[in-house]
PDB file of N, CA and C in Angstrom:
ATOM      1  N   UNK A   1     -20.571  31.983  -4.238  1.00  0.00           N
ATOM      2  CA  UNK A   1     -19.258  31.639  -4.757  1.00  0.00           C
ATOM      3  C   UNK A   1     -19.010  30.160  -4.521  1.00  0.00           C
ATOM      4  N   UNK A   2     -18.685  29.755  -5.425  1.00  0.00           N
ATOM      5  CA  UNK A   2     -18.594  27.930  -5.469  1.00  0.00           C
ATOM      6  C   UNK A   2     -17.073  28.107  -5.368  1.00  0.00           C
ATOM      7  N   UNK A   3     -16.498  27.141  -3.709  1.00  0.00           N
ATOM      8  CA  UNK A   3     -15.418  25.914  -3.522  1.00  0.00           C
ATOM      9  C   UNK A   3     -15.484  24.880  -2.792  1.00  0.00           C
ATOM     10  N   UNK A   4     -14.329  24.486  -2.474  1.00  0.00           N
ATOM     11  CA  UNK A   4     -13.944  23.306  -2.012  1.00  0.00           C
ATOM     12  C   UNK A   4     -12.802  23.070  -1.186  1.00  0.00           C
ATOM     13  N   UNK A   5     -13.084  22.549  -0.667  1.00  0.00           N
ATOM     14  CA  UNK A   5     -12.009  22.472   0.715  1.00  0.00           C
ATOM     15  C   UNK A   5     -11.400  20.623   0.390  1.00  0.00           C
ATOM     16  N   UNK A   6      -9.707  20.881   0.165  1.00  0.00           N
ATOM     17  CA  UNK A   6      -9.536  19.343  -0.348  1.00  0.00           C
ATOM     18  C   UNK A   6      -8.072  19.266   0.379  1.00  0.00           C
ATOM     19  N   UNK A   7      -7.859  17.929   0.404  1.00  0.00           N
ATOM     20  CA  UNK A   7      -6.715  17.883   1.150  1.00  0.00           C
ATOM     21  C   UNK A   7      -5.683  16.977   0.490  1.00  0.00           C
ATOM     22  N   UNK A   8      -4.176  17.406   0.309  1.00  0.00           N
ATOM     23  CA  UNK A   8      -3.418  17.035  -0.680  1.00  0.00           C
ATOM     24  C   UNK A   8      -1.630  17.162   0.471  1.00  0.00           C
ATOM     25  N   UNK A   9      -1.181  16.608  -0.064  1.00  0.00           N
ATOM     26  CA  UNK A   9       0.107  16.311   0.748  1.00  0.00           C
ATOM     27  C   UNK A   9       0.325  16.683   2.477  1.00  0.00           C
ATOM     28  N   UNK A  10      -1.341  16.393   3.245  1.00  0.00           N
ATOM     29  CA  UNK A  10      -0.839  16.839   4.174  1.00  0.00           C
ATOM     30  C   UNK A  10      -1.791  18.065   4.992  1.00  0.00           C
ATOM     31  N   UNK A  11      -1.949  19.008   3.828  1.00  0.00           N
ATOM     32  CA  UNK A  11      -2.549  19.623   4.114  1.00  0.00           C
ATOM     33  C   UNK A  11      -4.045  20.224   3.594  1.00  0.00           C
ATOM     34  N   UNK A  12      -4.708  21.214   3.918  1.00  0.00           N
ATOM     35  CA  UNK A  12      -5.685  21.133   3.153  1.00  0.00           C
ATOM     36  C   UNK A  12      -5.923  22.925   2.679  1.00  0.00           C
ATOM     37  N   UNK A  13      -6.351  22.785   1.531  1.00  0.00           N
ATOM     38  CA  UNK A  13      -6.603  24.364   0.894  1.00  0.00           C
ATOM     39  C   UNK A  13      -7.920  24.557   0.336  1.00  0.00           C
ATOM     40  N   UNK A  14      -8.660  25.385   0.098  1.00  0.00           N
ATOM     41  CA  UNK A  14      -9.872  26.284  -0.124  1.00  0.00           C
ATOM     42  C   UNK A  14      -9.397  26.606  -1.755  1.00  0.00           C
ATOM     43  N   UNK A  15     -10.252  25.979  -2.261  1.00  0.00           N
ATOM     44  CA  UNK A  15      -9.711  26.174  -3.970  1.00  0.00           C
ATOM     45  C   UNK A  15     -10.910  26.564  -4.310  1.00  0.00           C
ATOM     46  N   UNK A  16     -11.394  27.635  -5.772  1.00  0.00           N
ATOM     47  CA  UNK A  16     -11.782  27.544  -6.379  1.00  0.00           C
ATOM     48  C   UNK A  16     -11.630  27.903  -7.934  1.00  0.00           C
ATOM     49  N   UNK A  17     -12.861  27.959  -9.179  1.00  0.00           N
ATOM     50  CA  UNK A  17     -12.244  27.176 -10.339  1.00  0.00           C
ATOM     51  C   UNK A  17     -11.189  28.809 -10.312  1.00  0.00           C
ATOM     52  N   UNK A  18     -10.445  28.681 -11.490  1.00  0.00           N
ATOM     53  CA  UNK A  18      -8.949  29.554 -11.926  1.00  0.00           C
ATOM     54  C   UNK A  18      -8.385  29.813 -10.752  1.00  0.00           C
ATOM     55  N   UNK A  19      -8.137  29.369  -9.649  1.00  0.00           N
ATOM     56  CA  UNK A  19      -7.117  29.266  -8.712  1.00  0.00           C
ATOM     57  C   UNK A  19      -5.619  28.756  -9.306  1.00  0.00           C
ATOM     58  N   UNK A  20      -4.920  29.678  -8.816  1.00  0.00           N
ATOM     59  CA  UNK A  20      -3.378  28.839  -9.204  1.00  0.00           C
ATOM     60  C   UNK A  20      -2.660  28.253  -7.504  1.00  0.00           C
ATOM     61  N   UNK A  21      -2.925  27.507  -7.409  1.00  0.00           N
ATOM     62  CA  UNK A  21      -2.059  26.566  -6.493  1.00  0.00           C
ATOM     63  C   UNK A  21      -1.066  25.933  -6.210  1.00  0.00           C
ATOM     64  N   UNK A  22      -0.118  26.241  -5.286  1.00  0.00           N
ATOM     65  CA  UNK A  22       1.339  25.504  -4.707  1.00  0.00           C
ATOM     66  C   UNK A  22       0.869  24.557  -3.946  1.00  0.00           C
ATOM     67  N   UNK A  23       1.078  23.149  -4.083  1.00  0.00           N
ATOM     68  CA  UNK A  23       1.146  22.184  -3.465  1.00  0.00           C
ATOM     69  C   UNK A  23       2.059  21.396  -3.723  1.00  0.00           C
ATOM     70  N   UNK A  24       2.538  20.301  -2.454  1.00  0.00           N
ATOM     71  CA  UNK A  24       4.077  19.728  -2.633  1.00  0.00           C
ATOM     72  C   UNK A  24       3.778  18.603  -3.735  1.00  0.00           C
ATOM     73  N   UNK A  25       4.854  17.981  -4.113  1.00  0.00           N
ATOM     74  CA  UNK A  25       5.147  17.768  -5.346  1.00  0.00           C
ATOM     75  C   UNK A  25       4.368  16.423  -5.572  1.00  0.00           C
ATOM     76  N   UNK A  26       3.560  16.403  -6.611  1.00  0.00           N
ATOM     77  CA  UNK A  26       2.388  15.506  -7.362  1.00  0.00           C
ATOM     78  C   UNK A  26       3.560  14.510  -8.532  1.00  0.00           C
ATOM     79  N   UNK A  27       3.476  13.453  -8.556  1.00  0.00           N
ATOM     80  CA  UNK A  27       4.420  12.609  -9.429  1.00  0.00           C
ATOM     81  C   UNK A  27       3.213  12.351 -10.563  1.00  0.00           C
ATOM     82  N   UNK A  28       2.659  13.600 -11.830  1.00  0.00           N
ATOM     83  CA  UNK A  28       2.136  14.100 -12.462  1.00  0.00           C
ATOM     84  C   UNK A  28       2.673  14.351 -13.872  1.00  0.00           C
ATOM     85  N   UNK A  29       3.039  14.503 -15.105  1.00  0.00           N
ATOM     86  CA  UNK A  29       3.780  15.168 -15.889  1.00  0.00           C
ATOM     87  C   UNK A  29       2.934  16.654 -16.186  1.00  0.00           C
ATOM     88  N   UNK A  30       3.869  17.730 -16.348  1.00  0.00           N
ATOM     89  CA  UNK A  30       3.898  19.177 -16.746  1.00  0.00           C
ATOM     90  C   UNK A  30       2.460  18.932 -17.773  1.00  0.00           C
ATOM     91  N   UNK A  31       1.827  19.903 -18.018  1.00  0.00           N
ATOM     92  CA  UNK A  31       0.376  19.940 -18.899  1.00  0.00           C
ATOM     93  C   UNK A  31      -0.528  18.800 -18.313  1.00  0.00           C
ATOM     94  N   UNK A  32      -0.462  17.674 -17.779  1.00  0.00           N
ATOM     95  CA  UNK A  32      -1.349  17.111 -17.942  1.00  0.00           C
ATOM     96  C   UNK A  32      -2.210  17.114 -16.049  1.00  0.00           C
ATOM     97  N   UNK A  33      -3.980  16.714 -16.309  1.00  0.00           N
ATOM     98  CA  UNK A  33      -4.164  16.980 -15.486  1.00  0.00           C
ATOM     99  C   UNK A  33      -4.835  15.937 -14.172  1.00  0.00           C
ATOM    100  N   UNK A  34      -4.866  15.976 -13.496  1.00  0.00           N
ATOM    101  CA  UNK A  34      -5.105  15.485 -12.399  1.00  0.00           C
ATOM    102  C   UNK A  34      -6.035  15.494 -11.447  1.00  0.00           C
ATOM    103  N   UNK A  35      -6.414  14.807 -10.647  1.00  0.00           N
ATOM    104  CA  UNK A  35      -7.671  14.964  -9.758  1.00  0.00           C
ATOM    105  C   UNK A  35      -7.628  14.698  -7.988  1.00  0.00           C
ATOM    106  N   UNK A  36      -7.949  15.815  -7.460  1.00  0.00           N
ATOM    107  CA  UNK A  36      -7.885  15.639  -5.814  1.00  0.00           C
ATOM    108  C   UNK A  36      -9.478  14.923  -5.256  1.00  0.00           C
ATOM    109  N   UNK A  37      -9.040  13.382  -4.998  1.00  0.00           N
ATOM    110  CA  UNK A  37     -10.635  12.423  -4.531  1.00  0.00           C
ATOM    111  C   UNK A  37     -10.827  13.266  -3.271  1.00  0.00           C
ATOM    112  N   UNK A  38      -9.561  13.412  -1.956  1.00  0.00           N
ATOM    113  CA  UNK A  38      -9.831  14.112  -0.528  1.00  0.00           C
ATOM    114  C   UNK A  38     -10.959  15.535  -0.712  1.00  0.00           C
ATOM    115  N   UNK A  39     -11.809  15.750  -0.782  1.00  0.00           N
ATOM    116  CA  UNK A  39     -12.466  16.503  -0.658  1.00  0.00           C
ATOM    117  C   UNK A  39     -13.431  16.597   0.532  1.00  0.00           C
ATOM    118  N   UNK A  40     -13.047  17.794   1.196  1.00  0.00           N
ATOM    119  CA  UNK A  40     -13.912  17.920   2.799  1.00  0.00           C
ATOM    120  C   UNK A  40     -14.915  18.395   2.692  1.00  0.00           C
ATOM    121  N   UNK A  41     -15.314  20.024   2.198  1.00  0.00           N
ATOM    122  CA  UNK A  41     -16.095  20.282   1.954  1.00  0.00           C
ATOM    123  C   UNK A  41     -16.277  20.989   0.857  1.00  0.00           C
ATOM    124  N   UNK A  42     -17.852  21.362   0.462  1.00  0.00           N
ATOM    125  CA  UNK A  42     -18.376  21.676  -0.880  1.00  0.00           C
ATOM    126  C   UNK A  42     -18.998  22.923  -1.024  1.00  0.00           C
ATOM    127  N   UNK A  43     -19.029  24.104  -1.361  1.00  0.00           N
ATOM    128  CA  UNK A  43     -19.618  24.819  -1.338  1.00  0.00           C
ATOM    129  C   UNK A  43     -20.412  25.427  -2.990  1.00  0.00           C
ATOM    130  N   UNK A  44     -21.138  25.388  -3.473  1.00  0.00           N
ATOM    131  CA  UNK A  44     -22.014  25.157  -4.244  1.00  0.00           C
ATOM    132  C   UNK A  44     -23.698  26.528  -4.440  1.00  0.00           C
ATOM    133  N   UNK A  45     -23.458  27.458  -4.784  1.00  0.00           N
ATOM    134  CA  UNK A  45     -24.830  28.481  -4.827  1.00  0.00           C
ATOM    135  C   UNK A  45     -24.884  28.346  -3.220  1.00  0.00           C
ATOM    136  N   UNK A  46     -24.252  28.798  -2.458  1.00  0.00           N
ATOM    137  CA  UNK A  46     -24.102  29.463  -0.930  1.00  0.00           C
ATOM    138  C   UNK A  46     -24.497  28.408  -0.486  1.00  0.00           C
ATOM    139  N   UNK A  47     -24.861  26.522  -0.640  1.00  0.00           N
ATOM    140  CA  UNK A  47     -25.272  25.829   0.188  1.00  0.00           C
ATOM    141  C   UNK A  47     -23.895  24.789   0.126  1.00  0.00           C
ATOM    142  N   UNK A  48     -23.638  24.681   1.414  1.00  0.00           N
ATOM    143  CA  UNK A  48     -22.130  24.275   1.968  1.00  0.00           C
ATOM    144  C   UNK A  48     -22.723  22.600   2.265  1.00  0.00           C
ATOM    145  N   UNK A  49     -21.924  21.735   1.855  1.00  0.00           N
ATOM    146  CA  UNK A  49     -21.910  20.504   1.966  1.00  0.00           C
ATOM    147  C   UNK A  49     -20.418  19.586   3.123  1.00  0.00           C
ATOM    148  N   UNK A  50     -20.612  18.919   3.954  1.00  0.00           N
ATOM    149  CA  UNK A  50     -19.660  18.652   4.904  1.00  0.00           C
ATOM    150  C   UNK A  50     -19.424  16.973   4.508  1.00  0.00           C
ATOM    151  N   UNK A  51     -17.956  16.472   4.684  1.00  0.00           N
ATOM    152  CA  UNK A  51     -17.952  15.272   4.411  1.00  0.00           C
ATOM    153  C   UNK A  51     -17.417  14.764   5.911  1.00  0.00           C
ATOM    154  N   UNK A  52     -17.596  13.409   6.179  1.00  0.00           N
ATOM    155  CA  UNK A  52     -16.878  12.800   7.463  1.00  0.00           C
ATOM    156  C   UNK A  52     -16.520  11.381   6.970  1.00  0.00           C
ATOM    157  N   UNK A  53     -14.943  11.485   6.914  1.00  0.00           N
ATOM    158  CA  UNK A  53     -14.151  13.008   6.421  1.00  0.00           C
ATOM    159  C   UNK A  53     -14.511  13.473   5.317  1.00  0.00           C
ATOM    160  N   UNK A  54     -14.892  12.802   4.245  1.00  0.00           N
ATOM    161  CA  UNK A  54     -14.750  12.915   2.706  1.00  0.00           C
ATOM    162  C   UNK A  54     -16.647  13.504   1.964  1.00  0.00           C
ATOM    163  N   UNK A  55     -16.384  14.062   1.085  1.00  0.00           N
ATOM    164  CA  UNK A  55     -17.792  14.454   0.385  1.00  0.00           C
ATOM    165  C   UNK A  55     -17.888  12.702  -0.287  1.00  0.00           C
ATOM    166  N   UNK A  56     -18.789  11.990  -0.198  1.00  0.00           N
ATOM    167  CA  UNK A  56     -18.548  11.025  -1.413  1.00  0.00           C
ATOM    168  C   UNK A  56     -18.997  11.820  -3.122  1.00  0.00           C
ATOM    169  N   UNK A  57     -18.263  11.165  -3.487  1.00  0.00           N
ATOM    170  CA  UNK A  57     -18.652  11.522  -4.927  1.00  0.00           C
ATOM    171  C   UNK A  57     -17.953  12.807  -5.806  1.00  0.00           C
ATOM    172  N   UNK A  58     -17.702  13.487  -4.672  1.00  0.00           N
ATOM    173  CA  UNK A  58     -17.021  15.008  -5.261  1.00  0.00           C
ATOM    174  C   UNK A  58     -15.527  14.962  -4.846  1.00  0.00           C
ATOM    175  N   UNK A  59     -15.028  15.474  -6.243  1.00  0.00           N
ATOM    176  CA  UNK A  59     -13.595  15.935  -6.626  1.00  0.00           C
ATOM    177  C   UNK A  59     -13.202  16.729  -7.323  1.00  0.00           C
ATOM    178  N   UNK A  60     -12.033  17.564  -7.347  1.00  0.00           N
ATOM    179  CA  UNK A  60     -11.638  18.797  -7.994  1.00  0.00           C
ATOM    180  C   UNK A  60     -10.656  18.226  -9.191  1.00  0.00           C
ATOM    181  N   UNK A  61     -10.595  18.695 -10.227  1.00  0.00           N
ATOM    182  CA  UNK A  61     -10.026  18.767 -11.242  1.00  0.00           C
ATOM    183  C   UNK A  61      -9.199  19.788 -11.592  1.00  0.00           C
ATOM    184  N   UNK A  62      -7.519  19.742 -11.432  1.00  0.00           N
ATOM    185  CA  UNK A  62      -6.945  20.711 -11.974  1.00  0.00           C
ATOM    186  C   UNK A  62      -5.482  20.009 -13.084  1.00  0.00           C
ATOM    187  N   UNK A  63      -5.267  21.692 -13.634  1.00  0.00           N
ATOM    188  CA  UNK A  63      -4.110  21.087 -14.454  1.00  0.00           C
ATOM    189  C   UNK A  63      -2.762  21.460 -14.110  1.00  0.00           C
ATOM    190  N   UNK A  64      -1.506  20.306 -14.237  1.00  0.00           N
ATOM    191  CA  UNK A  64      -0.568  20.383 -13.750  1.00  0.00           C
ATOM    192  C   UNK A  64       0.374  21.579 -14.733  1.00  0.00           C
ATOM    193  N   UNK A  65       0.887  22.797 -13.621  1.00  0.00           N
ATOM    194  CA  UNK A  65       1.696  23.604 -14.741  1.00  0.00           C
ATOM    195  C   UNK A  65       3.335  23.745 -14.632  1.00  0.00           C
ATOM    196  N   UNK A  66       3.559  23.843 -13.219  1.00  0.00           N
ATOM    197  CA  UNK A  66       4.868  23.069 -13.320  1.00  0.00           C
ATOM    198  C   UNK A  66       5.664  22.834 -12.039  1.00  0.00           C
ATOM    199  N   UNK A  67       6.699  22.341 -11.906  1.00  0.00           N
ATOM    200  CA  UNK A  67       7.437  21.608 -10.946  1.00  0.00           C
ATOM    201  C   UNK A  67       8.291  22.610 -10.490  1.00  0.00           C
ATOM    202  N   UNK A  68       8.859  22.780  -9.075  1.00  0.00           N
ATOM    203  CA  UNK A  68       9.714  23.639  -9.192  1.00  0.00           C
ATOM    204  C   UNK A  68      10.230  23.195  -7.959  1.00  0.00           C
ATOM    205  N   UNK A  69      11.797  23.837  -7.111  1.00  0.00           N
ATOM    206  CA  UNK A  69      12.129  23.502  -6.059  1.00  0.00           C
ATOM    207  C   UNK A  69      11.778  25.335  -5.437  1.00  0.00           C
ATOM    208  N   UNK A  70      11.647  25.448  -4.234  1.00  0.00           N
ATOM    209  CA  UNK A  70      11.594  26.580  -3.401  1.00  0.00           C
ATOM    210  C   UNK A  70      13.037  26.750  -2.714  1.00  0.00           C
ATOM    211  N   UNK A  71      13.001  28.043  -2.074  1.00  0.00           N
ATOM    212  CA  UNK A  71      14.452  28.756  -1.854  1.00  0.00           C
ATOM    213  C   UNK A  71      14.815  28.105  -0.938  1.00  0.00           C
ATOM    214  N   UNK A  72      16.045  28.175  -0.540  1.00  0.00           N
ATOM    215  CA  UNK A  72      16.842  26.987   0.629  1.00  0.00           C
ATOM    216  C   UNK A  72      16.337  28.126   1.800  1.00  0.00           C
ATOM    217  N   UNK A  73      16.096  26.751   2.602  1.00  0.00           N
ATOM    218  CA  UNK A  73      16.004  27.666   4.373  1.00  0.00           C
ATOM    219  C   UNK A  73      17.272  26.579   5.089  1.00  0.00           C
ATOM    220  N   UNK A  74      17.512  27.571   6.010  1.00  0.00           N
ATOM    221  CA  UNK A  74      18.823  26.700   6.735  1.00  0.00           C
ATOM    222  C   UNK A  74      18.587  26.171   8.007  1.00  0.00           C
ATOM    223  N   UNK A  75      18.532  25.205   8.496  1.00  0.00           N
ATOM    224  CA  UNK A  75      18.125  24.240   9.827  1.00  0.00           C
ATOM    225  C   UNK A  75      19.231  24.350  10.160  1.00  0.00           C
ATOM    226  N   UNK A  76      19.537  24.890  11.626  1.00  0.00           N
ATOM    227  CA  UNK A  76      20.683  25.184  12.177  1.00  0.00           C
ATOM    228  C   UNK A  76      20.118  24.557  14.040  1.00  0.00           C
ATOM    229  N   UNK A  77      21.016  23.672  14.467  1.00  0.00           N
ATOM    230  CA  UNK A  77      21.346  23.316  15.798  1.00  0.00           C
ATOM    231  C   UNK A  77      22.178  23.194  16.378  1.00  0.00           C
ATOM    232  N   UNK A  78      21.453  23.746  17.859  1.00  0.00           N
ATOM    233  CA  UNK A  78      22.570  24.089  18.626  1.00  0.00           C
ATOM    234  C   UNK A  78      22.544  24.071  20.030  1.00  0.00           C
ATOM    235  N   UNK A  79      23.661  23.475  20.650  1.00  0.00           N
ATOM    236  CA  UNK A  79      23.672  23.566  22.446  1.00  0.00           C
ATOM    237  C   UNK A  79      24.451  24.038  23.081  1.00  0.00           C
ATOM    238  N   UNK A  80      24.210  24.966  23.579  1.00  0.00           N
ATOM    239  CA  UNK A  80      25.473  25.347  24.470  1.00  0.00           C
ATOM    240  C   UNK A  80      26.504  24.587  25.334  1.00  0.00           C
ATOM    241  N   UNK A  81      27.303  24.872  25.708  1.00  0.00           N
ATOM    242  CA  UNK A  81      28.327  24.527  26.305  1.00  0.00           C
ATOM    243  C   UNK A  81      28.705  22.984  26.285  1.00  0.00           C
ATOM    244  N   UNK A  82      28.272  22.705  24.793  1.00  0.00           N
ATOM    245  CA  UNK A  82      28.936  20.889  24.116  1.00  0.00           C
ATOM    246  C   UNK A  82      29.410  21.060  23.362  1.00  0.00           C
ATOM    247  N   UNK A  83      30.059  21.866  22.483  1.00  0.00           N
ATOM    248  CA  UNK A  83      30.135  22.437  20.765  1.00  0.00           C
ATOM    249  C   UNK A  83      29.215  21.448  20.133  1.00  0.00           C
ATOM    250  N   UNK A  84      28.323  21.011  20.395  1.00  0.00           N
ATOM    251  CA  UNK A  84      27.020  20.507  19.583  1.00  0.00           C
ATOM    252  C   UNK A  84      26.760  21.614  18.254  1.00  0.00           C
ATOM    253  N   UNK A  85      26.844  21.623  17.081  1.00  0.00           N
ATOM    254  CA  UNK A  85      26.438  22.344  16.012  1.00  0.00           C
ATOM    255  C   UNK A  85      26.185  21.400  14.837  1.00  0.00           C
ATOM    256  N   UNK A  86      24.880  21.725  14.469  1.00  0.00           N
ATOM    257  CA  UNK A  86      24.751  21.182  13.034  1.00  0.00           C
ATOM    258  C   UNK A  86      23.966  22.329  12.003  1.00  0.00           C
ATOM    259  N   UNK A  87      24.362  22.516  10.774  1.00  0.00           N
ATOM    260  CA  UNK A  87      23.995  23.502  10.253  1.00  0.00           C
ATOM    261  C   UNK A  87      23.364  22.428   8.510  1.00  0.00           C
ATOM    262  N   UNK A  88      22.315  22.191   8.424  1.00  0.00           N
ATOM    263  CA  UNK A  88      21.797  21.738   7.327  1.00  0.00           C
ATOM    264  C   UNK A  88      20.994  22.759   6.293  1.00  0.00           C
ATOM    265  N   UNK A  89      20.878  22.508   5.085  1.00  0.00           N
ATOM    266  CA  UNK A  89      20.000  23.509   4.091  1.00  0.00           C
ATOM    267  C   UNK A  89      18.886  22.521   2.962  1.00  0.00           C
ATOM    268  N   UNK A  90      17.576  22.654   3.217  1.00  0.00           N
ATOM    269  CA  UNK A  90      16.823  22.039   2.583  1.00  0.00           C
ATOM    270  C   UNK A  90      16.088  22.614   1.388  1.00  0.00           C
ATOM    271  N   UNK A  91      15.636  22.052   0.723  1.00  0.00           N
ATOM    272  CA  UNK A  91      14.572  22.920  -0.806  1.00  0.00           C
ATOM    273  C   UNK A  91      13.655  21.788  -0.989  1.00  0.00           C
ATOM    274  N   UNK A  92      12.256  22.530  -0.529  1.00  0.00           N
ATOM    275  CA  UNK A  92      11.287  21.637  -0.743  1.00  0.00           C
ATOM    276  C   UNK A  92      10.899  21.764  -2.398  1.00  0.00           C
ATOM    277  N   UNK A  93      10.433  20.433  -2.749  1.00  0.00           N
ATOM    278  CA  UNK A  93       9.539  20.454  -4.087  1.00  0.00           C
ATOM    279  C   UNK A  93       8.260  20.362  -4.371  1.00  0.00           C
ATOM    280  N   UNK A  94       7.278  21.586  -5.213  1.00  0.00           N
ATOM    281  CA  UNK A  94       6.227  21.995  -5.310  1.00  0.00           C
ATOM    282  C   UNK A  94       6.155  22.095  -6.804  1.00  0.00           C
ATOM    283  N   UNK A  95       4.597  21.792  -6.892  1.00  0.00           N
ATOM    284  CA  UNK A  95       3.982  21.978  -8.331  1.00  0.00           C
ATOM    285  C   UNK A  95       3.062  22.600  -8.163  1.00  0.00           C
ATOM    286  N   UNK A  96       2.937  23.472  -9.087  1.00  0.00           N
ATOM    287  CA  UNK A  96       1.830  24.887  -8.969  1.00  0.00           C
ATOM    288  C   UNK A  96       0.981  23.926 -10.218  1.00  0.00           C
ATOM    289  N   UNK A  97      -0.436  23.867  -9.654  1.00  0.00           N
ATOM    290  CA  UNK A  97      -1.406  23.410 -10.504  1.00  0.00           C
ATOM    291  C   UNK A  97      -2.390  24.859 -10.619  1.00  0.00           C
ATOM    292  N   UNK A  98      -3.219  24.585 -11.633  1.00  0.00           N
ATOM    293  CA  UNK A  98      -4.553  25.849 -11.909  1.00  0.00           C
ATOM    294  C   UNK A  98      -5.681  24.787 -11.620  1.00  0.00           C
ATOM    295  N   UNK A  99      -7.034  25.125 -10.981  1.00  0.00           N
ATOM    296  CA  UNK A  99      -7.769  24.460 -10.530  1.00  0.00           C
ATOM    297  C   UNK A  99      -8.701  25.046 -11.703  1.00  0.00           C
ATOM    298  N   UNK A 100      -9.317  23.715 -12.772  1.00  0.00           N
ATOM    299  CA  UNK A 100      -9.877  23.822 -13.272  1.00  0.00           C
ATOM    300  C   UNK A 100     -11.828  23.725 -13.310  1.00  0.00           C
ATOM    301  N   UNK A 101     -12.240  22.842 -12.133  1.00  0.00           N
ATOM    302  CA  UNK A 101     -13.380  22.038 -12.522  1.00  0.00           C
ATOM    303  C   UNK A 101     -14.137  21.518 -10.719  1.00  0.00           C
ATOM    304  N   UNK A 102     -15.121  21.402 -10.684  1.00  0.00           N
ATOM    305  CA  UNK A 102     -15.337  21.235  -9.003  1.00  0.00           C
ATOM    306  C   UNK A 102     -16.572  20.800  -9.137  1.00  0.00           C
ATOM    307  N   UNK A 103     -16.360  19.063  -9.158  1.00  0.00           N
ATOM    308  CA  UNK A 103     -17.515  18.560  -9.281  1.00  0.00           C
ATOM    309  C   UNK A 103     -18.172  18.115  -7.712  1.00  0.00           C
ATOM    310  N   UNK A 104     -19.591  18.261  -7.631  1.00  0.00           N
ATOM    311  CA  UNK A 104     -20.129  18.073  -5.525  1.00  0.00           C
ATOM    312  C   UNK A 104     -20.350  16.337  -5.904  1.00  0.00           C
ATOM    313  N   UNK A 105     -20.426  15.793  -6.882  1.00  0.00           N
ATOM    314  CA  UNK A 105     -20.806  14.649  -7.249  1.00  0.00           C
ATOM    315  C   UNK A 105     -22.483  14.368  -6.305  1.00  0.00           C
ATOM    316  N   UNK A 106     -23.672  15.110  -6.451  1.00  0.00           N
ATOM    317  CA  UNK A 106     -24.671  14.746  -6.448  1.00  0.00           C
ATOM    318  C   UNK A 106     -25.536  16.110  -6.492  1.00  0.00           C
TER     319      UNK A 106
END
């Protein structure tokens, strides 16, 4: 089974090709597609390739499908016996790409 281990806002995910993927938000337009250079490792007909850090040469190719915000979570703080309270609500932004293409570049 051919993937790739690549790293994109931070973090890093195990993709391979028709994967649909959430990753935080790519400044990309909707349909069009894009390319992750961070690539760690390669996996290729069961022989696994390691980069330090990076594979040279190999990158994944996927296409951007769309933008979206995620559900509010609420950050709430608090101390006892100060009335210290703060109650905030955040929505991160993510673009779900489809991983099209996984080149080892050699």
């Amino acid at each position: 089974m051919d993937y790739a281990i690549v790293k994109t806002g931070g973090k890093q995910y195990r993709v391979s090709p028709g994967d649909v993927l959430d990753v935080e938000l790519l400044t990309v337009d909707e349909g069009a597609t894009t390319q992750f250079d961070d690539v760690l490792a390669v996996s290729r007909d069961g022989e696994v390739r390691f980069g330090a850090p990076c594979v040279p040469g190999a990158h994944v190719t996927a296409q951007v499908q769309s933008h979206y915000k995620d559900r509010k979570i609420i950050v709430y703080k608090y101390k006892a016996k100060t009335r210290y309270r703060r109650k905030r609500g955040h929505r991160q932004n993510y673009t779900r790409v489809l991983i099209q293409d996984i080149e080892t570049g050699g």
